[in-house]
C-alpha atoms as a PDB file:
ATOM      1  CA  UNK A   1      58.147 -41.219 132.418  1.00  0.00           C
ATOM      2  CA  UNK A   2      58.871 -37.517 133.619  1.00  0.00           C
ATOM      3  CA  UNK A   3      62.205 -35.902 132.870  1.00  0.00           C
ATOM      4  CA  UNK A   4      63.719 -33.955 135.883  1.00  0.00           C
ATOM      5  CA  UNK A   5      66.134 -31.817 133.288  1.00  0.00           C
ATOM      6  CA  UNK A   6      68.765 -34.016 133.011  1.00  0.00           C
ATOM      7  CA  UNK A   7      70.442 -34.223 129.494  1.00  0.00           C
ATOM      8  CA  UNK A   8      70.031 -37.335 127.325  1.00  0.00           C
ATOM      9  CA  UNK A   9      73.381 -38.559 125.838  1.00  0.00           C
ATOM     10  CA  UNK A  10      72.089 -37.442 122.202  1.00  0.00           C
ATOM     11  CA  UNK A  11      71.895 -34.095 123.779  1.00  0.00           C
ATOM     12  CA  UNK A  12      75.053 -33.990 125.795  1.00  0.00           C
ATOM     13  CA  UNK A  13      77.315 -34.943 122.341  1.00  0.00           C
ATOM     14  CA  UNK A  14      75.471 -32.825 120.518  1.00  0.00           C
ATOM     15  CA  UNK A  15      76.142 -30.212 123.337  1.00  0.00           C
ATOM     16  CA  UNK A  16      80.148 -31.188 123.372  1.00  0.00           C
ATOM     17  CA  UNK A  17      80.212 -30.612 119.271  1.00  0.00           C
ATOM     18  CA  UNK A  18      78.906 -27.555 119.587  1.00  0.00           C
ATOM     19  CA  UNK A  19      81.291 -26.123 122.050  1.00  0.00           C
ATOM     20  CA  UNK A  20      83.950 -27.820 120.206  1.00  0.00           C
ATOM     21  CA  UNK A  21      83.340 -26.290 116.785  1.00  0.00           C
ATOM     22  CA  UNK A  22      83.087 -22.892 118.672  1.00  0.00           C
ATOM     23  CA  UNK A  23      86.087 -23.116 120.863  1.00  0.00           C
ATOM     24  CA  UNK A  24      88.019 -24.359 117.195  1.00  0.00           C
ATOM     25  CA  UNK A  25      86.480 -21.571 115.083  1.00  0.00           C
ATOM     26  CA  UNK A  26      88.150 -18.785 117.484  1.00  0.00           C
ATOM     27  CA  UNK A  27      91.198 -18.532 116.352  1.00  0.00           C
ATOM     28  CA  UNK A  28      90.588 -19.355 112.636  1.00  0.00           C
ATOM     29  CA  UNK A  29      88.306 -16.228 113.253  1.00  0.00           C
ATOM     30  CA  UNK A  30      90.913 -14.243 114.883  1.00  0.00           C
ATOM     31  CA  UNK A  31      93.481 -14.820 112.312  1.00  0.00           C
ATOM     32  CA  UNK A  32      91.107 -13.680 109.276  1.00  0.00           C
ATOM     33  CA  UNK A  33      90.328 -10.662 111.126  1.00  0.00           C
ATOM     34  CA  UNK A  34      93.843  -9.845 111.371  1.00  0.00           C
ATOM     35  CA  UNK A  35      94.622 -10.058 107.930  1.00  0.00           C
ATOM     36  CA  UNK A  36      91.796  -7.947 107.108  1.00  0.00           C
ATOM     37  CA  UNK A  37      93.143  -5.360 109.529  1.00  0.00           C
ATOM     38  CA  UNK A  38      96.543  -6.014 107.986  1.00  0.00           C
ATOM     39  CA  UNK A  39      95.347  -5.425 104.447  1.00  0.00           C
ATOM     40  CA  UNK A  40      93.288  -2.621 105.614  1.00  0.00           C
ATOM     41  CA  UNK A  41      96.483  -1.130 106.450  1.00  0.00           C
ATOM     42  CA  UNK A  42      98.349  -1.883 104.001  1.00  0.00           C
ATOM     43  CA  UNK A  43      95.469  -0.089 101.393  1.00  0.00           C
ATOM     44  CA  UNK A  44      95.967   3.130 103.596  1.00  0.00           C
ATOM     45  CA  UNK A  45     100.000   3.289 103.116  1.00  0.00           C
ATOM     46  CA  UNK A  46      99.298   2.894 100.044  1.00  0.00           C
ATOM     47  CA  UNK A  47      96.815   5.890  99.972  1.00  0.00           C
ATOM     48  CA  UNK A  48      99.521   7.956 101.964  1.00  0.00           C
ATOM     49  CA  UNK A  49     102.403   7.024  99.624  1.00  0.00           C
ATOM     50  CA  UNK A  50     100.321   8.125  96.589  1.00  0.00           C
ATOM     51  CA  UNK A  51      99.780  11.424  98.367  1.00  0.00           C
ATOM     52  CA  UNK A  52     103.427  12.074  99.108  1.00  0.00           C
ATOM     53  CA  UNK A  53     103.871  11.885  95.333  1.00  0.00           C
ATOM     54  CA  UNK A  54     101.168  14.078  94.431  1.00  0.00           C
ATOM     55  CA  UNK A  55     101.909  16.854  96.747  1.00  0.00           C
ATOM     56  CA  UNK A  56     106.103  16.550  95.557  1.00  0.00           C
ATOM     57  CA  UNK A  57     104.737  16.753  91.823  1.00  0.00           C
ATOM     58  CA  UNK A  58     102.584  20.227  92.696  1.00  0.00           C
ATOM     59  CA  UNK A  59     106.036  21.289  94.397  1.00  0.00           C
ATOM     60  CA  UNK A  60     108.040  24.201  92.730  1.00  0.00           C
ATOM     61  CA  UNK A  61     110.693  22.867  90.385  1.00  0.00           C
ATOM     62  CA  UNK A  62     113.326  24.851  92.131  1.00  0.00           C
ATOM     63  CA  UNK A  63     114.070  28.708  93.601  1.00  0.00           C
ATOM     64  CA  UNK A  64     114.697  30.004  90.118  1.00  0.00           C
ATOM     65  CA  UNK A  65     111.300  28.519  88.445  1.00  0.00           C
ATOM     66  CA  UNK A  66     109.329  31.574  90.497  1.00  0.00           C
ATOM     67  CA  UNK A  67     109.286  35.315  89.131  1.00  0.00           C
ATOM     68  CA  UNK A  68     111.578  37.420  90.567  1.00  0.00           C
ATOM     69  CA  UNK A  69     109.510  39.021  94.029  1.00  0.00           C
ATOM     70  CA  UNK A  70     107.141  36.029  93.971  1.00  0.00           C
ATOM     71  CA  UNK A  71     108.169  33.452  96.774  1.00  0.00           C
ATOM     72  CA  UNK A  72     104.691  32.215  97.100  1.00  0.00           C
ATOM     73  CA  UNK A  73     103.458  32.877  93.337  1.00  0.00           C
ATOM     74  CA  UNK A  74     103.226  30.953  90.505  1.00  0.00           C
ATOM     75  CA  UNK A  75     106.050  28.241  89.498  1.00  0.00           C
ATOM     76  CA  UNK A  76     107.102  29.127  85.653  1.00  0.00           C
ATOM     77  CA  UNK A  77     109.370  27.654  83.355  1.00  0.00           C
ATOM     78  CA  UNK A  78     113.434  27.806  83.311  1.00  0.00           C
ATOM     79  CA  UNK A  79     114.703  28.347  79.664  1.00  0.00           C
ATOM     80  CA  UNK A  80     117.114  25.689  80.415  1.00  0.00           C
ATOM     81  CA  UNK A  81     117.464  24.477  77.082  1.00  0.00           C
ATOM     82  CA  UNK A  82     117.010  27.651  74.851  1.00  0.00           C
ATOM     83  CA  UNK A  83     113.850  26.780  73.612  1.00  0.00           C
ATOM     84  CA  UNK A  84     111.586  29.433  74.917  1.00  0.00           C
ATOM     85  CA  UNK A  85     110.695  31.942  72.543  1.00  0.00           C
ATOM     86  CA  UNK A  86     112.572  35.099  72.900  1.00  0.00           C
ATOM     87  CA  UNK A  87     111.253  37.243  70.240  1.00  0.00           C
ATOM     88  CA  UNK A  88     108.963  40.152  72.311  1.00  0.00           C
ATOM     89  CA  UNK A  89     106.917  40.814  69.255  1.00  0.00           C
ATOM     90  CA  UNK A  90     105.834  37.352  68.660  1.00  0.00           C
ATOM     91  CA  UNK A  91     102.271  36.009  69.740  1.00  0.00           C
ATOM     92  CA  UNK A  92     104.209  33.344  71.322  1.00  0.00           C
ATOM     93  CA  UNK A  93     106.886  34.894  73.388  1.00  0.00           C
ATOM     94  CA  UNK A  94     108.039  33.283  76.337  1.00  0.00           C
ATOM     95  CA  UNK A  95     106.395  29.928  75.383  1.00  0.00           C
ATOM     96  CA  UNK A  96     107.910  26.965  74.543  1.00  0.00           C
ATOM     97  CA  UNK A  97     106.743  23.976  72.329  1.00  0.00           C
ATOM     98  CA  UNK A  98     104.059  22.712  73.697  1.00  0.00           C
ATOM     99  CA  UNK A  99     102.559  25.654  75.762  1.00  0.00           C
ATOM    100  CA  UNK A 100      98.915  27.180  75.577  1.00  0.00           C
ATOM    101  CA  UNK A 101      98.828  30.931  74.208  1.00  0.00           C
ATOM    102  CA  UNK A 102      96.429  31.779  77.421  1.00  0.00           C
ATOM    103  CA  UNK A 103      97.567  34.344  79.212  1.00  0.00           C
ATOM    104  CA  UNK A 104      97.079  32.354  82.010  1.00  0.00           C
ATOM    105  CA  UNK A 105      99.058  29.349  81.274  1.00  0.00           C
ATOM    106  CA  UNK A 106     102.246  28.662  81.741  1.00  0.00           C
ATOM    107  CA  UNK A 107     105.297  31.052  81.040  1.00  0.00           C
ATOM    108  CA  UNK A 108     109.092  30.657  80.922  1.00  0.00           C
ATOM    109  CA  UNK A 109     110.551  33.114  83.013  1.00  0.00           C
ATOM    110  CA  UNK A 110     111.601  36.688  81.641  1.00  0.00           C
ATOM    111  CA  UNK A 111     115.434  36.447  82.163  1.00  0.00           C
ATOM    112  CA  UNK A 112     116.093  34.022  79.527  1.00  0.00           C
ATOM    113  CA  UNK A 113     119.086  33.618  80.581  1.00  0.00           C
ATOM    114  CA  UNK A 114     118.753  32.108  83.354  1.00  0.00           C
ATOM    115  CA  UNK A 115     120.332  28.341  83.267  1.00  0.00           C
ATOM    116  CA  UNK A 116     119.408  25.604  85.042  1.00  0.00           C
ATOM    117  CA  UNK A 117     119.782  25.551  88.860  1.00  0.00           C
ATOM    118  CA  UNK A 118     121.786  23.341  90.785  1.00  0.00           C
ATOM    119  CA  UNK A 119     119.263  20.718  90.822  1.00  0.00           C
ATOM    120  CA  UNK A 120     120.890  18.347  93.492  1.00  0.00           C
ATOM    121  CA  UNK A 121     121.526  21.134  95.874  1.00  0.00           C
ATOM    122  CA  UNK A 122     118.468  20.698  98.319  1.00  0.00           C
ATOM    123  CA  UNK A 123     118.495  24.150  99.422  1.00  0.00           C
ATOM    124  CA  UNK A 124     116.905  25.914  96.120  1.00  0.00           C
ATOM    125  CA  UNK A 125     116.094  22.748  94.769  1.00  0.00           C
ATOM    126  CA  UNK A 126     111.745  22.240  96.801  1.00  0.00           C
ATOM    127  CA  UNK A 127     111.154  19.572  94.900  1.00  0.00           C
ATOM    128  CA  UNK A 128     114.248  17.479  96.414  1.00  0.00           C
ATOM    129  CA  UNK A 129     112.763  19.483  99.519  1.00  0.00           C
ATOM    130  CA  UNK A 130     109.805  16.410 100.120  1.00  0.00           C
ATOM    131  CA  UNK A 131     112.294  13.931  99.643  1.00  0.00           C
ATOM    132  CA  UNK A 132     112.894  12.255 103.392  1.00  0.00           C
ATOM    133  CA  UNK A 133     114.331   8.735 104.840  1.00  0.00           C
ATOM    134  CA  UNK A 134     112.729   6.550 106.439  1.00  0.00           C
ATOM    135  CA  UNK A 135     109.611   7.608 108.878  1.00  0.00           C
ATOM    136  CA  UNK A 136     106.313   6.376 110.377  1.00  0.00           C
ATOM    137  CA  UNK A 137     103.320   6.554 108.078  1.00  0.00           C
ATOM    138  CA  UNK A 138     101.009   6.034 111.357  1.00  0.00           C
ATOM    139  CA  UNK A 139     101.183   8.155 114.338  1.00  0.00           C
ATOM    140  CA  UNK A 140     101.431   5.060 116.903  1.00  0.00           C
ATOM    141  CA  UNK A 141     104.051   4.403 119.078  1.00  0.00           C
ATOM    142  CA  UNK A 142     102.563   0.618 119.852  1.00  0.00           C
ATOM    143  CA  UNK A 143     101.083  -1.030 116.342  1.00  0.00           C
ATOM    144  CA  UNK A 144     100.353  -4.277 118.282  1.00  0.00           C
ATOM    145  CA  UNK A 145      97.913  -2.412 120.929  1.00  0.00           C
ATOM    146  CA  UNK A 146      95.720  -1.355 117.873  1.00  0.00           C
ATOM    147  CA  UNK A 147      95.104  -4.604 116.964  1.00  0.00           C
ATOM    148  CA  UNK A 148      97.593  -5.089 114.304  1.00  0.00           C
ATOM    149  CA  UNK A 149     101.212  -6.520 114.059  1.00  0.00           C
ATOM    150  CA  UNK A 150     103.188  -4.201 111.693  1.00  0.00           C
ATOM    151  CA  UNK A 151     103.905  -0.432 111.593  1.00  0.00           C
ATOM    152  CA  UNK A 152     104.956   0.572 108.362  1.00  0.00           C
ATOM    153  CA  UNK A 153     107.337   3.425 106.963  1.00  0.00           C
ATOM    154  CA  UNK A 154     107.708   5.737 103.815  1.00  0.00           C
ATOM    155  CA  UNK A 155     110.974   6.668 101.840  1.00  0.00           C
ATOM    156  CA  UNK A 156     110.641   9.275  99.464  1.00  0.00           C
ATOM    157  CA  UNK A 157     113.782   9.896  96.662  1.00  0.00           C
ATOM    158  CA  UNK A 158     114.372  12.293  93.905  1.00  0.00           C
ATOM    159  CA  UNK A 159     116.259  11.395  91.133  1.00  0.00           C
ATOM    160  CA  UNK A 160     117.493  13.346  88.646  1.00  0.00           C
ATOM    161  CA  UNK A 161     118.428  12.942  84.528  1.00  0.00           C
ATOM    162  CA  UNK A 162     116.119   9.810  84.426  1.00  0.00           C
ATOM    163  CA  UNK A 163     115.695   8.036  81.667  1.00  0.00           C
ATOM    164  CA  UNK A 164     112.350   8.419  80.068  1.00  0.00           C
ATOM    165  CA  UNK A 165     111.121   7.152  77.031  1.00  0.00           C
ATOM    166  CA  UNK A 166     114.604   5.890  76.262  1.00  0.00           C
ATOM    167  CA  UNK A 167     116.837   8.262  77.027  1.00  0.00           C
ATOM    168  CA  UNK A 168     118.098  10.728  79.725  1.00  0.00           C
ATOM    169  CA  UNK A 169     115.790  14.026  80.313  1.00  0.00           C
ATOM    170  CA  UNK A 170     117.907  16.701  82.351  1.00  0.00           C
ATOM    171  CA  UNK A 171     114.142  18.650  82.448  1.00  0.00           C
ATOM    172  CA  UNK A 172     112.632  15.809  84.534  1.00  0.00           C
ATOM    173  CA  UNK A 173     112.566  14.369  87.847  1.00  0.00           C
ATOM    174  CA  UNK A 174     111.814  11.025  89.187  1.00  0.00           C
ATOM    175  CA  UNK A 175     110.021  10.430  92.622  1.00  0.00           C
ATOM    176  CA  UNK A 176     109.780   7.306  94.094  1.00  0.00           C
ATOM    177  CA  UNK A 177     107.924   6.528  97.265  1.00  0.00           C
ATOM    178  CA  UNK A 178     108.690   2.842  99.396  1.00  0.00           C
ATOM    179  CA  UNK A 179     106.205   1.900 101.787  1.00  0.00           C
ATOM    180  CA  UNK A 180     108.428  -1.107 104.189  1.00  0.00           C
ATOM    181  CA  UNK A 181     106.894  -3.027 107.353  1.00  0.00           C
ATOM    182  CA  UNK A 182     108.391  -3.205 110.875  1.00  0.00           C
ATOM    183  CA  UNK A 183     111.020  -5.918 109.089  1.00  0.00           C
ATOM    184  CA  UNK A 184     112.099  -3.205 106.625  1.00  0.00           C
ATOM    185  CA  UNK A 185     110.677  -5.017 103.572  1.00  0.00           C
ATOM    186  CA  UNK A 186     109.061  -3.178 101.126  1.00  0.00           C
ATOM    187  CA  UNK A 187     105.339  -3.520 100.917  1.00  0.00           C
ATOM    188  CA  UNK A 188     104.597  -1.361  97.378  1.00  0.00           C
ATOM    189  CA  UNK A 189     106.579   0.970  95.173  1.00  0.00           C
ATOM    190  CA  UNK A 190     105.033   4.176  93.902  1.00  0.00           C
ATOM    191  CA  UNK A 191     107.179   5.864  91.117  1.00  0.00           C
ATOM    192  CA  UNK A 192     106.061   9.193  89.113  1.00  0.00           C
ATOM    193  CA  UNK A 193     107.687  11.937  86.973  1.00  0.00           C
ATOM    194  CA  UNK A 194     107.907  15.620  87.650  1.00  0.00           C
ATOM    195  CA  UNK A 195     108.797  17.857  84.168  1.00  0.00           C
ATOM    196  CA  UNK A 196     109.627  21.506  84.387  1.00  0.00           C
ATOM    197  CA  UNK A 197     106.608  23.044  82.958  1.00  0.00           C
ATOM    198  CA  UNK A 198     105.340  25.359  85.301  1.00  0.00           C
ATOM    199  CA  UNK A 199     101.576  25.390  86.674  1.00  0.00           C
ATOM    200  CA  UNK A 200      98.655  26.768  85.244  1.00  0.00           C
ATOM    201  CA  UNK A 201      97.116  29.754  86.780  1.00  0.00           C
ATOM    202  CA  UNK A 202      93.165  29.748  88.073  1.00  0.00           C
ATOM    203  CA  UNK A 203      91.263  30.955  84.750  1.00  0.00           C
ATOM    204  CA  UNK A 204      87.507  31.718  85.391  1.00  0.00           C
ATOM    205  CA  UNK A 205      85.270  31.037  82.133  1.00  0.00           C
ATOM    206  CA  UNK A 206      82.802  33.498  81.170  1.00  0.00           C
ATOM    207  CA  UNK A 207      79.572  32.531  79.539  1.00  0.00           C
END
């Protein structure tokens, strides 16, 4: 008997299951996809709310932790507590507890009388400076054309006096950084403490 191409039943289900399967897998497909792009996301907020912290942490503690003539210098230390050294013939002058005797490391400032700044006055304060409400992590106007649902948004707060390690430290600073969807919930919480200890200068070792 010669066949003229026409499709035995056997064929013709197995044909119909086939296209089934397919036709059901689609949108399974589609959905997995999406959460992958969603969590893909999510991992780079994430990523950008980490970096918000580190670059308010590497921020000058305020106006009056620079030298005198040095906008762009060096942050050092504000005697805010009296416990820098103020004896100029001592090996550790203008250190405090805890400080490296390098000559590059880290210094409290020469007017040791200086107090504290007003720390919750944004204008000398640049710490408080990378502090900002609510705004887009991802430049894109339309989340939904890029092939996911949700655009989210960063909130970064200082806080001042927090308590650390059971009780209140009027030397530190606490930075938090929200990542929140479209909806406004909040999709991770980044947290980190700032101390006034001023930065460490570049020191090139010699062999």
């Amino acid at each position: 008997m010669v066949r003229r191409g026409a499709f035995t039943l056997i064929e013709l289900i197995f044909a119909i299951v086939v296209i089934a399967v397919t036709v059901m897998s689609l949108p399974m497909m589609n959905q997995v996809l999406a959460k992958n792009t969603e969590s893909s996301i999510i991992q780079e907020a994430i990523f950008a709310a980490a970096t918000e912290l580190n670059e308010a942490t590497t921020a000058h503690w305020d106006v009056n932790s620079l030298e005198a003539g040095e906008l762009y210098g060096l942050a050092r230390v504000i005697n805010v507590d009296s416990s820098c050294n103020s004896d100029q013939s001592s090996s550790r002058y203008r250190l405090r507890p805890g400080h490296i005797l390098q000559s590059l490391h880290r210094r409290c400032l020469n007017d040791l009388s200086l107090g504290a700044a007003d720390t919750t006055s944004s204008t000398i304060d640049v710490v408080e400076n990378k502090a900002h409400g609510s705004q887009s992590i991802f430049l894109n106007a339309n989340p939904e054309a890029q092939g996911y649902k949700n655009d989210y948004n960063s909130i970064l707060t200082v806080s001042y006096d927090p308590p650390f390690a059971g009780a209140s430290r009027s030397n530190m600073k606490k930075i938090t950084s929200v990542i929140t969807d479209s909806d406004g919930n909040a999709v991770v919480r980044l947290s980190t403490y700032v101390a006034n200890i001023g930065e460490t200068d570049y020191y090139k070792r010699r062999f």
